[in-house]
C-alpha atoms as a PDB file:
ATOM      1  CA  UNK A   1      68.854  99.355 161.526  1.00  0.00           C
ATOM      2  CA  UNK A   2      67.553 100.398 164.939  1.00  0.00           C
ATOM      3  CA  UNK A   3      67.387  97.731 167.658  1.00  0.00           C
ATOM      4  CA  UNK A   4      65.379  98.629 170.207  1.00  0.00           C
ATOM      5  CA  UNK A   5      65.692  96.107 172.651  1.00  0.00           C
ATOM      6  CA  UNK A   6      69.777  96.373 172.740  1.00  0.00           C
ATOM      7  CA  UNK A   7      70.784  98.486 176.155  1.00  0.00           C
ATOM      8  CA  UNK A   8      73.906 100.429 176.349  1.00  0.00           C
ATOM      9  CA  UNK A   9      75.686 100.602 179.487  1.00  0.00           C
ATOM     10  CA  UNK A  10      77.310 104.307 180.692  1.00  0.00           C
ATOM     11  CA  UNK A  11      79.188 104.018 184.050  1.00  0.00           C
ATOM     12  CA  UNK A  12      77.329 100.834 185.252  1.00  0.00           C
ATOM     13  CA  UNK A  13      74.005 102.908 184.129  1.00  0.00           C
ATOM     14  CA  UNK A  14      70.936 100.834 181.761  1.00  0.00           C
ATOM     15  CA  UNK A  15      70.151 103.033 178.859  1.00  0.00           C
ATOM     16  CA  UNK A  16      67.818 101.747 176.268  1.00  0.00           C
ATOM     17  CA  UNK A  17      64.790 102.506 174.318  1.00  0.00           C
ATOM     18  CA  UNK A  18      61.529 100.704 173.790  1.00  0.00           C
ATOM     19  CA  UNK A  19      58.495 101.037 172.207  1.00  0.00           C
ATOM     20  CA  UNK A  20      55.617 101.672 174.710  1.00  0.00           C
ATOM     21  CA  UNK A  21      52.243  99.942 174.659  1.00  0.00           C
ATOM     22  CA  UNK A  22      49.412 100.596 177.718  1.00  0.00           C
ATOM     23  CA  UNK A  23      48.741  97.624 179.826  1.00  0.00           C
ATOM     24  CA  UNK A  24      45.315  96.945 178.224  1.00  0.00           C
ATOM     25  CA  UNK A  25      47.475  95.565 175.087  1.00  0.00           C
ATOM     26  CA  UNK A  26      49.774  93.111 177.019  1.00  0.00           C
ATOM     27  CA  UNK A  27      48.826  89.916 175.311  1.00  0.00           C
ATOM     28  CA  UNK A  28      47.889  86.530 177.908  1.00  0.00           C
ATOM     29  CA  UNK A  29      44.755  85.355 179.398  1.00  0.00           C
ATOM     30  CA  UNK A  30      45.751  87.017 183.058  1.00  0.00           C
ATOM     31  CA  UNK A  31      43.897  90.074 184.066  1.00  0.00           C
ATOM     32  CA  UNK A  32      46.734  92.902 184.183  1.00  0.00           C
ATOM     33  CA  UNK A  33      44.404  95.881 185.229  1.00  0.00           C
ATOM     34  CA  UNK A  34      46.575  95.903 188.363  1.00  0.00           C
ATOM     35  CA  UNK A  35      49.756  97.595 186.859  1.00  0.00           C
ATOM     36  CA  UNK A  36      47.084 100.579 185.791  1.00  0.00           C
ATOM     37  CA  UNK A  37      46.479 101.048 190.241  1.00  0.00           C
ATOM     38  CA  UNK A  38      50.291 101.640 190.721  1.00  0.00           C
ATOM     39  CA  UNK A  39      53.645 103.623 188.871  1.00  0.00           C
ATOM     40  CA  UNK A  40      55.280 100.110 187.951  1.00  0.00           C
ATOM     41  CA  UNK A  41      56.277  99.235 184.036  1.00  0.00           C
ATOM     42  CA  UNK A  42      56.938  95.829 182.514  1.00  0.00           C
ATOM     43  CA  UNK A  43      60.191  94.994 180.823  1.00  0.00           C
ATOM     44  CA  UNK A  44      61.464  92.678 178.639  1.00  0.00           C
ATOM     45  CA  UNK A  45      63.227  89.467 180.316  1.00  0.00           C
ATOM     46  CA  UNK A  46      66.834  90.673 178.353  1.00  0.00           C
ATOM     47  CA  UNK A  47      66.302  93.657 180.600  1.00  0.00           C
ATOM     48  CA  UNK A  48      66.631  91.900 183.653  1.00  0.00           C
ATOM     49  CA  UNK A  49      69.516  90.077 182.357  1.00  0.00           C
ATOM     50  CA  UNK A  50      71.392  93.417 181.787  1.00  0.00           C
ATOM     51  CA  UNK A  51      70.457  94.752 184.850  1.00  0.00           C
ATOM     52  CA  UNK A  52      71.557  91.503 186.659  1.00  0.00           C
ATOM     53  CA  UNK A  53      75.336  92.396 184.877  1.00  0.00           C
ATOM     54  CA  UNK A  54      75.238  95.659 186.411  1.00  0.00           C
ATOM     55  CA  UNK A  55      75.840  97.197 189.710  1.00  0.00           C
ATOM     56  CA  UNK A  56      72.432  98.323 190.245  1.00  0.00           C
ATOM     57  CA  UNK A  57      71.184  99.883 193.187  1.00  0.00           C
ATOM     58  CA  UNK A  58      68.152  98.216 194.497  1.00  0.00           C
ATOM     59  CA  UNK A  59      64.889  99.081 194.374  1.00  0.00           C
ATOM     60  CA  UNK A  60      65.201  99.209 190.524  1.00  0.00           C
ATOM     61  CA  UNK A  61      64.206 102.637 189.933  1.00  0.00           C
ATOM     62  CA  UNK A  62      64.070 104.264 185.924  1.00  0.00           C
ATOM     63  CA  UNK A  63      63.865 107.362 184.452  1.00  0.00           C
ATOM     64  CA  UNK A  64      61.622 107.636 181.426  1.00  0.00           C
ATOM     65  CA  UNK A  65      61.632 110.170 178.831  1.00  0.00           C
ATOM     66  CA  UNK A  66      59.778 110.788 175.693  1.00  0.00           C
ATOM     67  CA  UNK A  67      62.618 113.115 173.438  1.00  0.00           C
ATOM     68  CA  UNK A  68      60.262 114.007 171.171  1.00  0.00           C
ATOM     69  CA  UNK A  69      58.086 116.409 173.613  1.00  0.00           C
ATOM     70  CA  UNK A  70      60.851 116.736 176.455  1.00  0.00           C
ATOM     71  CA  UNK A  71      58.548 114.944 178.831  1.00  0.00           C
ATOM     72  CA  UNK A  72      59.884 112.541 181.249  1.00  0.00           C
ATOM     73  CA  UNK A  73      58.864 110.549 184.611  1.00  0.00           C
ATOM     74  CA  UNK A  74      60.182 108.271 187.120  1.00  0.00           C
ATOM     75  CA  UNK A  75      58.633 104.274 187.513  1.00  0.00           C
ATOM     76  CA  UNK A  76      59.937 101.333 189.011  1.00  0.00           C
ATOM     77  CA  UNK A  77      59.439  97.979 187.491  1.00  0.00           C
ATOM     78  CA  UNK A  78      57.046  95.112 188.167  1.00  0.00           C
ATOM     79  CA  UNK A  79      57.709  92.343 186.345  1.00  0.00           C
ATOM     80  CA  UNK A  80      60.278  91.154 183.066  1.00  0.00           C
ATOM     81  CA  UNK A  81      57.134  89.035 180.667  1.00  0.00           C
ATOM     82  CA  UNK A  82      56.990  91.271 178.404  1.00  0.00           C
ATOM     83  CA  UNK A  83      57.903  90.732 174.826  1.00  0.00           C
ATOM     84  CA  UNK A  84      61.272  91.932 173.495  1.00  0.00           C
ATOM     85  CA  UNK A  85      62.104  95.539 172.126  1.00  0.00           C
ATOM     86  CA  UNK A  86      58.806  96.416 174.450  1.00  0.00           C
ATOM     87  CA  UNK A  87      57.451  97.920 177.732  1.00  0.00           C
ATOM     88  CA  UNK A  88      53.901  98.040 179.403  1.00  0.00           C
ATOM     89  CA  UNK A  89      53.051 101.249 180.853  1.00  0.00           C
ATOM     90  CA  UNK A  90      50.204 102.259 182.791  1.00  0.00           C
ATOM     91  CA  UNK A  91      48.080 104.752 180.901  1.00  0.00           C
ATOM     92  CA  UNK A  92      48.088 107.998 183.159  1.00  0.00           C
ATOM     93  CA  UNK A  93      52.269 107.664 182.597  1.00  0.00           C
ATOM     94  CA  UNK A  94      51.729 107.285 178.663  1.00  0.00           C
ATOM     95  CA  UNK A  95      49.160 110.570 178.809  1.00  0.00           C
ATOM     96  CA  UNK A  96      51.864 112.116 181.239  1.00  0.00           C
ATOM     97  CA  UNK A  97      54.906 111.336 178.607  1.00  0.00           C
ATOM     98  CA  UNK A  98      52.137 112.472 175.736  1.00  0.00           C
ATOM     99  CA  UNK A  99      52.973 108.868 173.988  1.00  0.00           C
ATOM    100  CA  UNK A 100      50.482 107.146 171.533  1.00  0.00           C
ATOM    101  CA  UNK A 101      50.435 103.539 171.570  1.00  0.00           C
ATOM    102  CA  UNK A 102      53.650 102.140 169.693  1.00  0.00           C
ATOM    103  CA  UNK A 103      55.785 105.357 170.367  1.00  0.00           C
ATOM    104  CA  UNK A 104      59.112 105.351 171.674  1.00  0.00           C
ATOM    105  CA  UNK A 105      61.053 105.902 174.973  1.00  0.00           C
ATOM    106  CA  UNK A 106      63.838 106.259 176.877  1.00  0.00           C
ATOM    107  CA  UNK A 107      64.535 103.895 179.821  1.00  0.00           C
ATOM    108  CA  UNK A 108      67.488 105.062 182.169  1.00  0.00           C
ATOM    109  CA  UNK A 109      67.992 103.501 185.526  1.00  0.00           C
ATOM    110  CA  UNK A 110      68.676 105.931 188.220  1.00  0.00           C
ATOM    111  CA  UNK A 111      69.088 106.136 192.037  1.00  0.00           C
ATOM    112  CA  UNK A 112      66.573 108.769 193.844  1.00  0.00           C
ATOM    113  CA  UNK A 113      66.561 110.432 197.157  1.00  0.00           C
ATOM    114  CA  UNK A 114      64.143 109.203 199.187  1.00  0.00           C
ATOM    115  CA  UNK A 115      61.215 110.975 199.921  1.00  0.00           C
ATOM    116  CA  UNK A 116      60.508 113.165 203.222  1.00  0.00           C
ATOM    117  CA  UNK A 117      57.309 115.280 201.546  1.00  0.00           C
ATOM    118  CA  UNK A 118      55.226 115.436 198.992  1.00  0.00           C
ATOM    119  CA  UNK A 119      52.141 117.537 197.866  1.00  0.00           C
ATOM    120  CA  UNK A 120      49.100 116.501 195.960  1.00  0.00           C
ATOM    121  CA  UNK A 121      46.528 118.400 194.469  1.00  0.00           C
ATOM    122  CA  UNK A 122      43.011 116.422 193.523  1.00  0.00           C
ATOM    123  CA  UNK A 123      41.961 117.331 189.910  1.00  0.00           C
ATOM    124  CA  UNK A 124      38.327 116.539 190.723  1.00  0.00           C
ATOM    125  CA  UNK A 125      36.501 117.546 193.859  1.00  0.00           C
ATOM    126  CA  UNK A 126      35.222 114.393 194.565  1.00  0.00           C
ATOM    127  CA  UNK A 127      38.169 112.928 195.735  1.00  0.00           C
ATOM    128  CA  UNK A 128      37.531 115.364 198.756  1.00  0.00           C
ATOM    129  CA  UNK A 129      33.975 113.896 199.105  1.00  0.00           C
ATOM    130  CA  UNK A 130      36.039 110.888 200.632  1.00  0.00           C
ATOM    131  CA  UNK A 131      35.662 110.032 204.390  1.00  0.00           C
ATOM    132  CA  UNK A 132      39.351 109.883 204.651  1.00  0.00           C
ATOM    133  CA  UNK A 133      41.275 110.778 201.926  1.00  0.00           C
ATOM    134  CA  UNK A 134      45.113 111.027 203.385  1.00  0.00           C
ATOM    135  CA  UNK A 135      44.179 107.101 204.414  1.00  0.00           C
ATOM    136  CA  UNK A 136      42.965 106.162 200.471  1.00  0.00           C
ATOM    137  CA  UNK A 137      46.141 107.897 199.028  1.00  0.00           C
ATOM    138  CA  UNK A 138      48.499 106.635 201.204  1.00  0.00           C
ATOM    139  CA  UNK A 139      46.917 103.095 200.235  1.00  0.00           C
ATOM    140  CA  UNK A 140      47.376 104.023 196.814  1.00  0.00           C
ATOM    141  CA  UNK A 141      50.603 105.012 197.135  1.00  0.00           C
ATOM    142  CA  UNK A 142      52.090 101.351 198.317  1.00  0.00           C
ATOM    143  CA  UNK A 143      51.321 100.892 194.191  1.00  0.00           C
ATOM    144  CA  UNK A 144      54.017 103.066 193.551  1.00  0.00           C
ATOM    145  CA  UNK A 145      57.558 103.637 193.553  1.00  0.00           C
ATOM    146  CA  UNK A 146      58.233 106.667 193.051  1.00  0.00           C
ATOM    147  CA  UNK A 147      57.208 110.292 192.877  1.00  0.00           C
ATOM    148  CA  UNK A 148      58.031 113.140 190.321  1.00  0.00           C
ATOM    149  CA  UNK A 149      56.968 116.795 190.554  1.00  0.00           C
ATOM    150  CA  UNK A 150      54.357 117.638 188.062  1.00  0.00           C
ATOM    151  CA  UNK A 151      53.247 114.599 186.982  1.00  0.00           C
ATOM    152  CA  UNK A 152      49.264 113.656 187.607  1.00  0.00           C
ATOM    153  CA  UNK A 153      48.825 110.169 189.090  1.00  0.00           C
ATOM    154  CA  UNK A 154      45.787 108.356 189.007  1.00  0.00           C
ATOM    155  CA  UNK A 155      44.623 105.984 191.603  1.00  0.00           C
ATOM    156  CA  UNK A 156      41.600 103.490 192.047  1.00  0.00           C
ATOM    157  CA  UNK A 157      39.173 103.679 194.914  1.00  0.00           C
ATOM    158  CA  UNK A 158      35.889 101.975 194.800  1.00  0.00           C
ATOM    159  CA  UNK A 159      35.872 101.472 191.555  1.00  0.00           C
ATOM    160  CA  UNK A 160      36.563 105.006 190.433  1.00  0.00           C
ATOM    161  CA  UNK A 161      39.423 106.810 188.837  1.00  0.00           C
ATOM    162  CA  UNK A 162      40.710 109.870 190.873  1.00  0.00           C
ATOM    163  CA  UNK A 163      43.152 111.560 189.338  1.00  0.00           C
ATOM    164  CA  UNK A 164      46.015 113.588 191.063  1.00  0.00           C
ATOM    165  CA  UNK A 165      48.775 116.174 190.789  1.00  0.00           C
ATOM    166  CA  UNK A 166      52.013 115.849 192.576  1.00  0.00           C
ATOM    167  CA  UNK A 167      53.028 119.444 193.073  1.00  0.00           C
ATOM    168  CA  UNK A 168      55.738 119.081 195.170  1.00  0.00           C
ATOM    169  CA  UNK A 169      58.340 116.686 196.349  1.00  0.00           C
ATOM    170  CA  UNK A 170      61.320 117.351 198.969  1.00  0.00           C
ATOM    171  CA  UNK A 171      64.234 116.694 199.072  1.00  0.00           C
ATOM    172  CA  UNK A 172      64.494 116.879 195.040  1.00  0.00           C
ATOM    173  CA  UNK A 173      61.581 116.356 192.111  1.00  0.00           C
ATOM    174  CA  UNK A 174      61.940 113.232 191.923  1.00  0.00           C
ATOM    175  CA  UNK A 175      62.049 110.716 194.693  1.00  0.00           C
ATOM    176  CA  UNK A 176      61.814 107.296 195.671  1.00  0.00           C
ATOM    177  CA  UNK A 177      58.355 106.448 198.424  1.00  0.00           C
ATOM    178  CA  UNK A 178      59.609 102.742 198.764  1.00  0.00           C
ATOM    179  CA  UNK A 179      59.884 101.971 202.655  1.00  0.00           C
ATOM    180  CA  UNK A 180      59.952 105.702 203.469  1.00  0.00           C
ATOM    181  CA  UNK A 181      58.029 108.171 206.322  1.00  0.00           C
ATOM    182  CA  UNK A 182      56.591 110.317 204.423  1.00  0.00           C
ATOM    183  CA  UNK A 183      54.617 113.496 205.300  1.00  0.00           C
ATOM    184  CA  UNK A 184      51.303 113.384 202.521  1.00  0.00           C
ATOM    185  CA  UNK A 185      48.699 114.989 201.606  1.00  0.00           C
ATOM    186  CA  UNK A 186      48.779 117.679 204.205  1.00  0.00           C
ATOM    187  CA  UNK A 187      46.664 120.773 204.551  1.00  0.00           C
ATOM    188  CA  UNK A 188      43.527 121.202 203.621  1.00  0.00           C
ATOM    189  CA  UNK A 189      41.086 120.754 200.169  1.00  0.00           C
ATOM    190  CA  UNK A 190      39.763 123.538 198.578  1.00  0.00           C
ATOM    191  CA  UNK A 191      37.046 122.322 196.778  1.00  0.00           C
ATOM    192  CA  UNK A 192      35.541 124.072 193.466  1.00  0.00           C
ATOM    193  CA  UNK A 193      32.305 124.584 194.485  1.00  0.00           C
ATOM    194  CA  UNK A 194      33.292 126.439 197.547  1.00  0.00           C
ATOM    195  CA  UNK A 195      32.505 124.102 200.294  1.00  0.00           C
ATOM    196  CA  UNK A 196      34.774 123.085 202.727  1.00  0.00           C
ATOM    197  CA  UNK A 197      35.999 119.733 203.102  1.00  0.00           C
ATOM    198  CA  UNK A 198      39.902 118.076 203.782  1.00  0.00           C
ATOM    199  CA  UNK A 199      41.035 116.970 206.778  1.00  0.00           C
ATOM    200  CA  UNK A 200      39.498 117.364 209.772  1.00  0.00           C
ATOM    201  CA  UNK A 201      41.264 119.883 212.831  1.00  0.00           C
ATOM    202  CA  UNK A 202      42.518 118.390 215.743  1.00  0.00           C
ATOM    203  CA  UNK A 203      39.952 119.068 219.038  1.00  0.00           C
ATOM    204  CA  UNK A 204      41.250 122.179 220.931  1.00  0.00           C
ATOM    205  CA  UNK A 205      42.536 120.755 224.300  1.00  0.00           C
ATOM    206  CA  UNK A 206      40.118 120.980 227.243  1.00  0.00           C
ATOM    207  CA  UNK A 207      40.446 123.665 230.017  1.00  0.00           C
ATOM    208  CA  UNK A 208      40.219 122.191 233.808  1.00  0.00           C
ATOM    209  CA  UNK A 209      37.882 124.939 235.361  1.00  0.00           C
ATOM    210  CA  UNK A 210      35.622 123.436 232.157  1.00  0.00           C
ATOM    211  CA  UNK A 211      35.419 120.285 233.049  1.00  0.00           C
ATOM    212  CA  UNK A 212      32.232 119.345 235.190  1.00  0.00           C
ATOM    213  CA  UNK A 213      32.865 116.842 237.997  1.00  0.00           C
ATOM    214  CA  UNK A 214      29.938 114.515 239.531  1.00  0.00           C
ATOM    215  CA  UNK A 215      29.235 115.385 243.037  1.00  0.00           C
ATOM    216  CA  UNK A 216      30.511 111.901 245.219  1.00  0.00           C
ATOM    217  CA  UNK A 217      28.068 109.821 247.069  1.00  0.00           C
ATOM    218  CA  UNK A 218      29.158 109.653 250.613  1.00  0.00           C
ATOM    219  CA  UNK A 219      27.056 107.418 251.610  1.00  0.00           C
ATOM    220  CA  UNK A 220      28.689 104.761 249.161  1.00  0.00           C
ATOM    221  CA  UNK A 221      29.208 101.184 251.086  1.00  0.00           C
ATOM    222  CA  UNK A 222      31.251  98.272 249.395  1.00  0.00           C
ATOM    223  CA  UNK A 223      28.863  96.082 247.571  1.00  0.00           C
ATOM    224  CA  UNK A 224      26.185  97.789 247.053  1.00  0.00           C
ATOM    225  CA  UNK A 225      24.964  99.865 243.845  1.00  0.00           C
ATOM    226  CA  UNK A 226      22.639 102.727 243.844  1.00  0.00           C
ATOM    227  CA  UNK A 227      20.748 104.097 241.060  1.00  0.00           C
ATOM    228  CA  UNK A 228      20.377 107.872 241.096  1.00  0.00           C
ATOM    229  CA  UNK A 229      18.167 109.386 238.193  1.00  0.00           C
ATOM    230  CA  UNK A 230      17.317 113.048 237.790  1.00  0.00           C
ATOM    231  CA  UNK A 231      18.914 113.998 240.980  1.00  0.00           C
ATOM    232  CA  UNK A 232      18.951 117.785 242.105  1.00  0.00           C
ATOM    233  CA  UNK A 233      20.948 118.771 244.529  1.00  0.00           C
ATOM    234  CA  UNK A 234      18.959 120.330 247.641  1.00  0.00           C
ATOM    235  CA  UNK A 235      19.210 123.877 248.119  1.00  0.00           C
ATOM    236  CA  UNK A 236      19.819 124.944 251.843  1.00  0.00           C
ATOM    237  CA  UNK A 237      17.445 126.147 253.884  1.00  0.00           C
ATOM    238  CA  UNK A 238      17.666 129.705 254.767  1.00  0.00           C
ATOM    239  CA  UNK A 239      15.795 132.045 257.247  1.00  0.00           C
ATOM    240  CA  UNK A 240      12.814 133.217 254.686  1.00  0.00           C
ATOM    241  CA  UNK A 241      11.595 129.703 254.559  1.00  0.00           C
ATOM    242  CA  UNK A 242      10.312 130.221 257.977  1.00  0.00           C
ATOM    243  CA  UNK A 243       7.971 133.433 257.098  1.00  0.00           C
ATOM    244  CA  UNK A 244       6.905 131.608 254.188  1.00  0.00           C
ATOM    245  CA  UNK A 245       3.223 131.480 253.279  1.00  0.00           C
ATOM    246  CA  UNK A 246       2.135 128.335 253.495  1.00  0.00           C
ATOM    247  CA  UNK A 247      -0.169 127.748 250.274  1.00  0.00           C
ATOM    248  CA  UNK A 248      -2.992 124.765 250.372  1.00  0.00           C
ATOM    249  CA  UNK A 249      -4.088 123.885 247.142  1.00  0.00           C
ATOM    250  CA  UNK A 250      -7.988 123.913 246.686  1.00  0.00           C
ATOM    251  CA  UNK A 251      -9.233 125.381 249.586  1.00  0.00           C
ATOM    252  CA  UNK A 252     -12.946 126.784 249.678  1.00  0.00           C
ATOM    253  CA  UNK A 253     -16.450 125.134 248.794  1.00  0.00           C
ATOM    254  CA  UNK A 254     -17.128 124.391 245.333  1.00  0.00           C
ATOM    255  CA  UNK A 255     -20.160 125.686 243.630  1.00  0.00           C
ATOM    256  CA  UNK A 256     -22.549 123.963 241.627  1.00  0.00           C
ATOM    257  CA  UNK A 257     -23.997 125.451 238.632  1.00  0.00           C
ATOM    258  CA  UNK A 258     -27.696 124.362 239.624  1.00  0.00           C
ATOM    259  CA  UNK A 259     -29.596 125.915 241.960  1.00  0.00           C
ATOM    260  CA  UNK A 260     -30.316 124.852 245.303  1.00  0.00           C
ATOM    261  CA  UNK A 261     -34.170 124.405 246.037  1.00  0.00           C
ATOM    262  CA  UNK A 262     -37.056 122.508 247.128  1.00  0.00           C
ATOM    263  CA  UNK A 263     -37.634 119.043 245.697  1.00  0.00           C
ATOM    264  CA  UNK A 264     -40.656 119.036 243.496  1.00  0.00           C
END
């Protein structure tokens, strides 16, 4: 009869299957909406006792793998509450492993390279209609613990769902993000409709001859301030300003409309 809960150990390696539920059924009063923002699972506490037997290389990182549709994924683990012979996943893994609720899976622990790169491509436009998008992924990303190529995360921002693919990884497809510089989300968005929008260029650096310097005030004394609005510099006074005509404004008698005459 299969036991699902009983690990087997291969060159200090956890191997052991378990049958997968989404978060939403973990059983308790707490709130657990938190595992569906991040790439952590929960385990069983008999997990952490046969990890604790074993030379494990910390972080605890797993690979997961559905053999019925050759799918598999990379998680790291959250917490050991849940009940025994099963695992809480988040539900963007369980669509990315194409499990139904109850199915099984295969949970290896591994050791990954960590990461130097990694692409992402948004499945919706609106997550370029985001002020700063590289700054809400890599937010989203402290969630996680680690990255593999073709899989399509989903993160939470403002209350929405954006949903993303990880199209590639360096140094290998899969890797570990945990305490790691990592180079994200770089490039630009294409968006669907055809509008531009993604990061935004850096400024061109300034020329000297086009920078426009203030002309000093000389006559500048310690202590005082001066107040100089709409200033024009004074053209210089050249020889045609003495043959110029000298025009007077209004010169003449005025007419008046009425006649001039004899008072009746």
């Amino acid at each position: 009869m299969f036991e699902p809960h009983v690990g087997r150990v291969f060159q200090n390696r956890f191997s052991t299957q378990y049958r997968c539920y989404s978060v939403s059924m973990l059983a308790g009063p707490n709130d657990r909406s938190d595992v569906e923002k991040g790439g952590k699972i929960i385990m069983p506490p008999s997990a952490l006792d046969q990890l604790s037997r074993l030379n494990i290389t910390y972080p605890m990182l797993f690979k997961l793998t559905n053999k019925n549709s050759d799918r598999m994924t990379h998680c790291g683990v959250l917490e050991f509450v849940a009940d025994e012979g099963i695992c809480y996943l988040p539900h963007w893994m369980m669509q990315n492993l194409l499990l139904e609720e109850g199915g099984l899976v295969q949970v290896e622990s591994v050791n990954l390279m960590v990461a130097t790169y990694s692409k992402f491509q948004p499945q919706s436009p609106d997550f370029l209609d985001i002020t700063n998008p590289k700054a809400v992924l890599e937010n989203a990303l402290r969630n996680f613990a680690c990255l593999t190529k073709g899989d399509v995360i989903a993160i939470n921002y403002n209350e929405k769902i954006y949903e993303l693919r990880v199209m590639e990884t360096k140094p290998d497809k899969a890797v570990s993000i945990i305490e790691c510089d990592m180079n994200a989300f770089t490039g630009s968005g294409n968006r669907l409709d055809g509008k531009k929008k993604g990061i935004e260029p850096s400024p061109a650096p300034l020329d000297p001859s086009d920078i426009k310097r203030g002309i000093p005030n000389y006559d500048f004394k310690i202590g005082r301030i001066t107040f100089i609005r709409n200033s024009r510099q004074q053209s210089r006074k050249t020889e045609t300003d003495d043959t110029a005509i000298n025009f007077i404004a209004f010169s003449g008698e005025g007419q008046s409309l009425r006649k001039k005459g004899r008072k009746p």
